[in-house]
C-alpha atoms as a PDB file:
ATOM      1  CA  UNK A   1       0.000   0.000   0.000  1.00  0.00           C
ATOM      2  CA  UNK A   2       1.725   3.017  -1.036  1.00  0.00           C
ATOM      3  CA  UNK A   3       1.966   5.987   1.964  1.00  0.00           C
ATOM      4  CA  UNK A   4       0.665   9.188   0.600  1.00  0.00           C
ATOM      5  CA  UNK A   5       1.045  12.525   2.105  1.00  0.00           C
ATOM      6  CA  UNK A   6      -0.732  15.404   1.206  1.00  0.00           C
ATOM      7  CA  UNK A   7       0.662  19.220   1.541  1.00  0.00           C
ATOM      8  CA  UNK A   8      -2.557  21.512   1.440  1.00  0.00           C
ATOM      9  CA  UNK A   9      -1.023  24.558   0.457  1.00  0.00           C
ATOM     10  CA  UNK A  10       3.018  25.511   0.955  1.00  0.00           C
ATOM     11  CA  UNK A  11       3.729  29.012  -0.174  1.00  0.00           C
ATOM     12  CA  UNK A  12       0.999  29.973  -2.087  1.00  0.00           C
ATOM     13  CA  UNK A  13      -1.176  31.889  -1.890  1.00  0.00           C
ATOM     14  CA  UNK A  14      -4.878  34.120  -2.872  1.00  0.00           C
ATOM     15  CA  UNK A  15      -3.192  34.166  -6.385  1.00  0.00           C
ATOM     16  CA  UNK A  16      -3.164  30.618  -7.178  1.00  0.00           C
ATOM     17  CA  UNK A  17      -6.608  29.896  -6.905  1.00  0.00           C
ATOM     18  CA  UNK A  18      -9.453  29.233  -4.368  1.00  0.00           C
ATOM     19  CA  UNK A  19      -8.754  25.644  -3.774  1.00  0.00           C
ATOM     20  CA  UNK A  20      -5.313  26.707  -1.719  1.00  0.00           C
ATOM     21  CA  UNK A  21      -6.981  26.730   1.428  1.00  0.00           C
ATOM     22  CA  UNK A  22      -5.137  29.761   3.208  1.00  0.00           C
ATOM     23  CA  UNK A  23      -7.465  29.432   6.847  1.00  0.00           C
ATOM     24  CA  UNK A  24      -7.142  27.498   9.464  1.00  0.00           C
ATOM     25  CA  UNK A  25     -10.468  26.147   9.115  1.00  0.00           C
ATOM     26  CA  UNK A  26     -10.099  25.929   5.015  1.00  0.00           C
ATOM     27  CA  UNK A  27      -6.643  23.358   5.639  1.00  0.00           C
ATOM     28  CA  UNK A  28      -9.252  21.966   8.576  1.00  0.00           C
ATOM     29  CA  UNK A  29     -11.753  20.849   5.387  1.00  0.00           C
ATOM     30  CA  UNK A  30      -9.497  20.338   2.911  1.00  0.00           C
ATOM     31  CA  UNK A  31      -6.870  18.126   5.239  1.00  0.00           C
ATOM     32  CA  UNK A  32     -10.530  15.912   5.746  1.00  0.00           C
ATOM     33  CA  UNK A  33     -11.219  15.600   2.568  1.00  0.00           C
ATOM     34  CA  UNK A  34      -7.540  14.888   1.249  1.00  0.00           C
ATOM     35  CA  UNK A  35      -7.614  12.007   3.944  1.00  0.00           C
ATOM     36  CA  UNK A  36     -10.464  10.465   2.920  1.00  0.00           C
ATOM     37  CA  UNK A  37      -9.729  10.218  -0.844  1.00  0.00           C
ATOM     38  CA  UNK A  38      -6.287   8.028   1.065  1.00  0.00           C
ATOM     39  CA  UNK A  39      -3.800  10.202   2.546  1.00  0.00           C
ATOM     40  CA  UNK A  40      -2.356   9.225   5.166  1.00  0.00           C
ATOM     41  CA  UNK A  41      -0.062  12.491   6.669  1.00  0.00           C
ATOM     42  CA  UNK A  42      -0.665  15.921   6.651  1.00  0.00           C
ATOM     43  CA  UNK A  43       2.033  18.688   6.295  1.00  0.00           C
ATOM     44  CA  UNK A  44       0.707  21.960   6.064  1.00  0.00           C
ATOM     45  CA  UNK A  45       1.976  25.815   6.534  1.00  0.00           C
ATOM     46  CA  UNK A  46       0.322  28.240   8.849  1.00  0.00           C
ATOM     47  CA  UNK A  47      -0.611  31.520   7.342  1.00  0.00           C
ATOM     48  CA  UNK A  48      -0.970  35.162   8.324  1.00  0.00           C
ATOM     49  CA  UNK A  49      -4.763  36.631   7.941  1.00  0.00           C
ATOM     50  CA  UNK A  50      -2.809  38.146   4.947  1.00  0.00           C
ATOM     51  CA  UNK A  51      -1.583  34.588   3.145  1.00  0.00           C
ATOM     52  CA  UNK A  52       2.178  34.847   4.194  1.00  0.00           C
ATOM     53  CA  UNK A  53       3.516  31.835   5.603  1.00  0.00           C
ATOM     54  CA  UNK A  54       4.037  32.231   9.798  1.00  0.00           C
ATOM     55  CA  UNK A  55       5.779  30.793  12.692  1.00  0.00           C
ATOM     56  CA  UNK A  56       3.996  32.606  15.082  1.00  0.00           C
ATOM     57  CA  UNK A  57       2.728  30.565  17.930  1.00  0.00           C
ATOM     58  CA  UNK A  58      -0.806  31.498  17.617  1.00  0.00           C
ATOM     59  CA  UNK A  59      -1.367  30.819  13.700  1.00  0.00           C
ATOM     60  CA  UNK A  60       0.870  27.464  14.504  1.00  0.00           C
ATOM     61  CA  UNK A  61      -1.433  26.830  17.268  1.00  0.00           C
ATOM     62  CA  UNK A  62      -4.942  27.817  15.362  1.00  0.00           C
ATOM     63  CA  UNK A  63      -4.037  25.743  12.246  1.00  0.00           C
ATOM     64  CA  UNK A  64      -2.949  22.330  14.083  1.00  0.00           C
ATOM     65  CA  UNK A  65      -6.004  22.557  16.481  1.00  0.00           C
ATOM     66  CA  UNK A  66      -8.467  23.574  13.505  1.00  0.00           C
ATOM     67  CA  UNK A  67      -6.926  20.553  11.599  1.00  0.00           C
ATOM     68  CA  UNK A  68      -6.929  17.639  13.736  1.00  0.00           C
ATOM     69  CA  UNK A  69     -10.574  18.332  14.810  1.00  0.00           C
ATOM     70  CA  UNK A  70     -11.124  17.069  11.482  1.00  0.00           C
ATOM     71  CA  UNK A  71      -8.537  14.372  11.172  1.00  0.00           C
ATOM     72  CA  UNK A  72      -6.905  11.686  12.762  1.00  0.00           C
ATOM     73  CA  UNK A  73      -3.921  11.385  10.977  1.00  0.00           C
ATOM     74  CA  UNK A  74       0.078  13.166  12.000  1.00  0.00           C
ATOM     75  CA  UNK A  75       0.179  16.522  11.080  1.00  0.00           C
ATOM     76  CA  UNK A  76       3.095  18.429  10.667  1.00  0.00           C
ATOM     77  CA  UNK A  77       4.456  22.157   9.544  1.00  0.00           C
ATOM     78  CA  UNK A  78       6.853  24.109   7.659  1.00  0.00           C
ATOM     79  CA  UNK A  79       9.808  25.504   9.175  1.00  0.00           C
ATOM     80  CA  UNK A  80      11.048  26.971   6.327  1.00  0.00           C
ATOM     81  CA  UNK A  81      13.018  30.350   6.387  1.00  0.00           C
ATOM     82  CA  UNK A  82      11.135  32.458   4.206  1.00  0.00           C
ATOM     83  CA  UNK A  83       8.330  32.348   6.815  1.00  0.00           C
ATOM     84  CA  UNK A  84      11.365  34.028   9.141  1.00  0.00           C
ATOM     85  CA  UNK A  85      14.236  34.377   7.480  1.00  0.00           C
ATOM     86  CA  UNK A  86      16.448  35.398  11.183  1.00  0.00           C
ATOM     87  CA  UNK A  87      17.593  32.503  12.352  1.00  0.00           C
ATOM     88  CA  UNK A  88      17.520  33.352  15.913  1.00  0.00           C
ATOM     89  CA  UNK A  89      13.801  35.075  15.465  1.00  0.00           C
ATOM     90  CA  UNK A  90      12.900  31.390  13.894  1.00  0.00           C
ATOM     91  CA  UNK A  91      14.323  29.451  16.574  1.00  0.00           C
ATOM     92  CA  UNK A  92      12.431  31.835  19.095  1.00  0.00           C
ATOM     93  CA  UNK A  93       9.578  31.394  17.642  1.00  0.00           C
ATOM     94  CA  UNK A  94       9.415  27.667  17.694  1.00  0.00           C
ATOM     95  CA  UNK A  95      10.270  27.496  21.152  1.00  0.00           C
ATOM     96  CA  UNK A  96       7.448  29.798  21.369  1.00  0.00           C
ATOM     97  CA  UNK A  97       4.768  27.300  20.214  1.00  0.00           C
ATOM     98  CA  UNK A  98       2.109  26.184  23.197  1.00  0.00           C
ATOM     99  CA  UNK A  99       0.644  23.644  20.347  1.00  0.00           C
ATOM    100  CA  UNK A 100       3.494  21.422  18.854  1.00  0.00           C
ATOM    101  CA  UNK A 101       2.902  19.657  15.152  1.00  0.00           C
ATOM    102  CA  UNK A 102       3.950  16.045  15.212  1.00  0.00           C
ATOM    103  CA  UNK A 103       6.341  16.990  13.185  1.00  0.00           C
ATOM    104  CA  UNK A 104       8.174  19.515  11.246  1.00  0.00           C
ATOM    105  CA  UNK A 105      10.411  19.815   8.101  1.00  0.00           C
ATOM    106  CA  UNK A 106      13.623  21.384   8.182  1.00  0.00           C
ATOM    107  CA  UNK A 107      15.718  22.611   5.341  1.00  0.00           C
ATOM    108  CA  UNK A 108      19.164  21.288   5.890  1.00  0.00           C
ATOM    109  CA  UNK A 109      20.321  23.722   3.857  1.00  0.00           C
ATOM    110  CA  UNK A 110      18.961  26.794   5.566  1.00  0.00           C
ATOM    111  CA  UNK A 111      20.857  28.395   8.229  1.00  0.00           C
ATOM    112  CA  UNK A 112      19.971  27.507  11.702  1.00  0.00           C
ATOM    113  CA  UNK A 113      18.888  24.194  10.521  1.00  0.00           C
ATOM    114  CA  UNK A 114      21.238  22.248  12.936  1.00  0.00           C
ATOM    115  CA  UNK A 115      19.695  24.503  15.464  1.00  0.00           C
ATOM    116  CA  UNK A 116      15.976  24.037  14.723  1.00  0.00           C
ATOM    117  CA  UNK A 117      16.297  20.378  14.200  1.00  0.00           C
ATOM    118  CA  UNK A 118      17.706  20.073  17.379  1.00  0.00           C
ATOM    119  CA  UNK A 119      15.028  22.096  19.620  1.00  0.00           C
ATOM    120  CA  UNK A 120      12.264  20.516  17.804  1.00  0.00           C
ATOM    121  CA  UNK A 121      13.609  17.184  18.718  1.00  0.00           C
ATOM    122  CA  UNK A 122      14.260  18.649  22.219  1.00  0.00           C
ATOM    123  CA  UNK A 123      10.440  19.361  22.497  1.00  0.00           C
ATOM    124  CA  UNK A 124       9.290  15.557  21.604  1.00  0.00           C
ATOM    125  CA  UNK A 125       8.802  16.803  17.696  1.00  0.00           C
ATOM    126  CA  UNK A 126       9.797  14.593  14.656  1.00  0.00           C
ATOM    127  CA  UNK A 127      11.794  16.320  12.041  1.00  0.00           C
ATOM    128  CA  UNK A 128      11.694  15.653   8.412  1.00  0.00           C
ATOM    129  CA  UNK A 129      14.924  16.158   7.036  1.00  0.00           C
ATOM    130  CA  UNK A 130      14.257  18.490   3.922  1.00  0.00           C
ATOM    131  CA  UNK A 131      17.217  17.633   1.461  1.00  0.00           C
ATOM    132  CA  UNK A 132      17.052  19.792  -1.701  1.00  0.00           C
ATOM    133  CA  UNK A 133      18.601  18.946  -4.787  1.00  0.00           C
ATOM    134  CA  UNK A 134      21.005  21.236  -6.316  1.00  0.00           C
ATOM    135  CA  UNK A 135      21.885  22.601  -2.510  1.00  0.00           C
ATOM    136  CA  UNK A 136      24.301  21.518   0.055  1.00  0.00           C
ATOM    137  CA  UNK A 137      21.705  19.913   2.061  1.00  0.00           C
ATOM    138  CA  UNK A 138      22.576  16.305   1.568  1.00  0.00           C
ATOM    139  CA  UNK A 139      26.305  17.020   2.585  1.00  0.00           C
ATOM    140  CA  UNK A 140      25.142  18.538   5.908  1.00  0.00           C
ATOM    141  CA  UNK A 141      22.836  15.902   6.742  1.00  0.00           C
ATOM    142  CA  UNK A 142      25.383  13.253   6.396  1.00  0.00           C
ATOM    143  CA  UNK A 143      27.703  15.707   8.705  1.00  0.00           C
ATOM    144  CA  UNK A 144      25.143  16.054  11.011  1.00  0.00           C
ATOM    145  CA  UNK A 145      25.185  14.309  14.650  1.00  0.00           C
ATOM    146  CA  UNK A 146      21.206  14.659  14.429  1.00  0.00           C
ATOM    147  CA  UNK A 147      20.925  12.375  11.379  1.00  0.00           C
ATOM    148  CA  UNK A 148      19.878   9.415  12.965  1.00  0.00           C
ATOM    149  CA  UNK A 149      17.506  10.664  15.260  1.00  0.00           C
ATOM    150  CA  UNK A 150      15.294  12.298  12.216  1.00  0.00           C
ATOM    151  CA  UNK A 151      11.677  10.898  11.429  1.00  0.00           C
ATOM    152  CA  UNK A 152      12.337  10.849   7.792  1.00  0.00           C
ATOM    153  CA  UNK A 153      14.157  12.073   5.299  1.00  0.00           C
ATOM    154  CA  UNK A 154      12.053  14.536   2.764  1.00  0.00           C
ATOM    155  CA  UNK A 155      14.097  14.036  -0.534  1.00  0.00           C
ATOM    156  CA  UNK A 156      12.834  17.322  -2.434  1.00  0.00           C
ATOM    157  CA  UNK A 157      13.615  17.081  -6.399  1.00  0.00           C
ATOM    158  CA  UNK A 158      13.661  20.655  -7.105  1.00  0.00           C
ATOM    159  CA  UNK A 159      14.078  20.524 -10.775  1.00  0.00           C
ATOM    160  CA  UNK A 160      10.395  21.115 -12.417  1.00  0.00           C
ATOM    161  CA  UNK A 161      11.396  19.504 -15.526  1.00  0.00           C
ATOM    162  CA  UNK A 162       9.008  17.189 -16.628  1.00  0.00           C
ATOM    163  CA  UNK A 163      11.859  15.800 -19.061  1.00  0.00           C
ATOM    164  CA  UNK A 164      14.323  15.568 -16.289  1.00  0.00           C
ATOM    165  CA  UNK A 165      12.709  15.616 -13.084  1.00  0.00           C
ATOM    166  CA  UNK A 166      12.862  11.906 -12.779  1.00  0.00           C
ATOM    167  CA  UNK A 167      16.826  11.678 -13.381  1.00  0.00           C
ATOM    168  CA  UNK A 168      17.258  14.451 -11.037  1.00  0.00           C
ATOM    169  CA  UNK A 169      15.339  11.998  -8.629  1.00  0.00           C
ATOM    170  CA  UNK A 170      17.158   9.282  -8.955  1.00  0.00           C
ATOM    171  CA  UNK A 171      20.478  11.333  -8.749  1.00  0.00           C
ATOM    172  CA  UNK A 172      19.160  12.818  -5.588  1.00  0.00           C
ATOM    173  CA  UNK A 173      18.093   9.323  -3.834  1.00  0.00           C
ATOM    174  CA  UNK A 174      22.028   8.044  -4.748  1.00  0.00           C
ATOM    175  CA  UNK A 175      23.569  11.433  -3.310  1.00  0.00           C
ATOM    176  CA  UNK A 176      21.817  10.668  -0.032  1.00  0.00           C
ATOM    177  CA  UNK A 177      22.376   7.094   0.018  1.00  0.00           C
ATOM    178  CA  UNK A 178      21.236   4.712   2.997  1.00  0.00           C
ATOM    179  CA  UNK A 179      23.553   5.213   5.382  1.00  0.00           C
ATOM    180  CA  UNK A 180      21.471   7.125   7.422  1.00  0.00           C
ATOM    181  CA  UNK A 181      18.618   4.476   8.115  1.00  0.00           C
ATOM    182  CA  UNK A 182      16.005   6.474   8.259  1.00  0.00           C
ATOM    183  CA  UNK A 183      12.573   6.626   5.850  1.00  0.00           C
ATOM    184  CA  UNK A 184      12.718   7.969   2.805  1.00  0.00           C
ATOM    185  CA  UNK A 185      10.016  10.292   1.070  1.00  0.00           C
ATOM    186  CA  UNK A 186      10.360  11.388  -2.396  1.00  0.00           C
ATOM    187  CA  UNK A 187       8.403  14.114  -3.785  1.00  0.00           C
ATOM    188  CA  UNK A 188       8.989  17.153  -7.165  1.00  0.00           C
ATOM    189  CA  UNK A 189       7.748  20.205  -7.477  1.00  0.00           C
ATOM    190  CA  UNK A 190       5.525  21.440 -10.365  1.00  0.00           C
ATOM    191  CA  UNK A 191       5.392  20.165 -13.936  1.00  0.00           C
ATOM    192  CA  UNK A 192       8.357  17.556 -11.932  1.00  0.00           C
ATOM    193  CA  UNK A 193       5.832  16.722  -9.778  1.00  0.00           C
ATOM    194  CA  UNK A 194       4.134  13.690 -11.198  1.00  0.00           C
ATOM    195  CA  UNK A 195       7.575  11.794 -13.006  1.00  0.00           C
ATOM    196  CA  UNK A 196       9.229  12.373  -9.728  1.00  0.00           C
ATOM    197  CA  UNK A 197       5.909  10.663  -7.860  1.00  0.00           C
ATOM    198  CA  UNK A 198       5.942   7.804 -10.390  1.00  0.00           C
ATOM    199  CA  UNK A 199       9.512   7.201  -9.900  1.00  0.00           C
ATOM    200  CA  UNK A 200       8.437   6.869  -6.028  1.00  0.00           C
ATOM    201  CA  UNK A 201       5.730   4.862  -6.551  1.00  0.00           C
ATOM    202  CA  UNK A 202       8.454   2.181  -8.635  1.00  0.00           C
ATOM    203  CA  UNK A 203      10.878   2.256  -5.718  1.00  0.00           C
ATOM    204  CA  UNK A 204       8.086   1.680  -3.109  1.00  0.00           C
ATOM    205  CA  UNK A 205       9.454   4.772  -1.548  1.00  0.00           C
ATOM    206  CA  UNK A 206       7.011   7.106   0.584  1.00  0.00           C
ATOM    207  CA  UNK A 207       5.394  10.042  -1.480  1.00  0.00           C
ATOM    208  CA  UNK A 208       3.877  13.048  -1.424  1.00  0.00           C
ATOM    209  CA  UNK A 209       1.046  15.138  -3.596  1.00  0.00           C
ATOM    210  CA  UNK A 210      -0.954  18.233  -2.816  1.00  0.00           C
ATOM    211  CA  UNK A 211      -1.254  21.753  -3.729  1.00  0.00           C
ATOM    212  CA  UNK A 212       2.144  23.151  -2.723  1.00  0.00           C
ATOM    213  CA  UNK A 213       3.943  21.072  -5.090  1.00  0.00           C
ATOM    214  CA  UNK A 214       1.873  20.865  -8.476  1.00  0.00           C
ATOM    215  CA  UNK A 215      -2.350  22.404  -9.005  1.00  0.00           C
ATOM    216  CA  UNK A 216      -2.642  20.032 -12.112  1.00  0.00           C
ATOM    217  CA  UNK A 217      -3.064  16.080 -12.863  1.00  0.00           C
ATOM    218  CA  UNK A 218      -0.934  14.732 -14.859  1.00  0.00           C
ATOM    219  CA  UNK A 219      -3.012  15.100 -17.978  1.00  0.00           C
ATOM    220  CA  UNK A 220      -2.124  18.756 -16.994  1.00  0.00           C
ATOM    221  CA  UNK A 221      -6.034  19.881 -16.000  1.00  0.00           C
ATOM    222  CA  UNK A 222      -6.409  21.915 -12.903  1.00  0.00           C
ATOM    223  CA  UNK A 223      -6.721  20.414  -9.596  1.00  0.00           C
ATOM    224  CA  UNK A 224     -10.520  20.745  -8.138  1.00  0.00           C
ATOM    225  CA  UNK A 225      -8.776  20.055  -4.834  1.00  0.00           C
ATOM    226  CA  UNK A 226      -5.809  18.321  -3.069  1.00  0.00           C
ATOM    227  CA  UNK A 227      -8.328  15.203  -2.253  1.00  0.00           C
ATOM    228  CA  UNK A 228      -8.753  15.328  -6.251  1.00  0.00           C
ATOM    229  CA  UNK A 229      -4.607  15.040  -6.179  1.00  0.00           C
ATOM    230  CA  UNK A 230      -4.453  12.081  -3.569  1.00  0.00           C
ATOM    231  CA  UNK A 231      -7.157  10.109  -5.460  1.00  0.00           C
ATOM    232  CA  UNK A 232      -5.449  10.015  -8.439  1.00  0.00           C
ATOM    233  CA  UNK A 233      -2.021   9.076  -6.546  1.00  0.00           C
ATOM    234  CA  UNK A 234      -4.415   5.971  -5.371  1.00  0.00           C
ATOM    235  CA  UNK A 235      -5.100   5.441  -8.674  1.00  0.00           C
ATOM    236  CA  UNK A 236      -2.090   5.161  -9.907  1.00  0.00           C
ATOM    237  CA  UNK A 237      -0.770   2.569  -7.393  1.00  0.00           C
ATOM    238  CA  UNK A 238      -3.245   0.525  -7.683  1.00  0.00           C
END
């Protein structure tokens, strides 16, 4: 059975469309509905009443509670630095949070990812270790003391090359090798999106699909919604 996560909405935002729920109560519905087309995670990023992504303890707080009211299922955030690009302001902030994700992805490449890694996993919170391609994430990661403690690694293709996407992928999975023990999930971005997800699904590696990484199917119509996305990933595997 293939593991499917679903990522309501990343950075976008009011300009990409109405299905990128942007509320805490809009990821609440969606996240339900995304779940019951066969998702089985949910990774989601706060947002400000004006659609920027947020650390803030009390848009952290509103979106995990509105969320798992509806769903039963891990959820976990963004840590990512262009919600706070300050590494010290970041790392306040999550120590900040009175409602803590199950876990959170972290940008090995970012700086202050040692740091946040390390005080999330302080505070009982997995970590997904975001390795980019085409950054020095992977050669931190393997550097890193923290490695083995992780919850998964988040193998991010960013190349949005439908032609080359999958390549990229594979490059990526043999740059981070095994050594570290710990899950893998493979997911692209954009029109990589869906070769990168097939190449996942023919490894039996976990996955991802949702409306931060791609809005169309792979026949290239729009989206209705991200339960629309995880159906067809369902499809597709089985």
């Amino acid at each position: 059975m293939v593991w499917v996560q679903v990522c309501l909405n990343g950075a976008r935002g009011t300009a990409d469309g109405a299905s990128v729920p942007m509320s805490p109560e809009d990821m609440a519905r969606a996240a339900a509905r995304a779940v019951a087309a066969g998702a089985v995670d949910v990774h989601v990023h706060p947002k400000t009443p004006c659609g920027h992504d947020t650390l803030s303890p009390r848009m952290v707080a509103a979106t995990l509670q509105a969320v798992r009211s509806q769903v039963g299922v891990p959820v976990g955030v963004t840590t990512g630095a262009w919600a706070e690009p300050d590494p010290s302001v970041r790392l306040e902030q999550i120590r900040s949070w009175t409602v803590l994700p199950d876990h959170a992805s972290v940008n090995w490449h970012e700086p202050g990812a040692e740091e946040v890694a390390a005080e999330l996993l302080d505070r009982g919170v997995g970590v997904e270790a975001g390795l980019w391609s085409g950054t020095d994430g992977p050669d931190r990661f393997r550097a890193s003391p923290l490695r083995g403690r992780v919850l998964r690694v988040l193998a991010e293709v960013t190349d949005t090359s439908a032609r080359t996407a999958a390549a990229s992928a594979s490059a990526l999975l043999a740059e981070i090798g095994t050594e570290h023990g710990r899950p893998v999930l493979l997911h692209g971005e954009e029109d990589g999106a869906w070769p990168v997800l097939r190449l996942a699904l023919e490894r039996g590696i976990a996955t991802r699909i949702g409306l931060e990484d791609t809005l169309v199917l792979p026949d290239g119509r729009r989206a209705a919604d991200n339960a629309e996305l995880v159906a067809h990933v369902r499809n597709l595997a089985s």
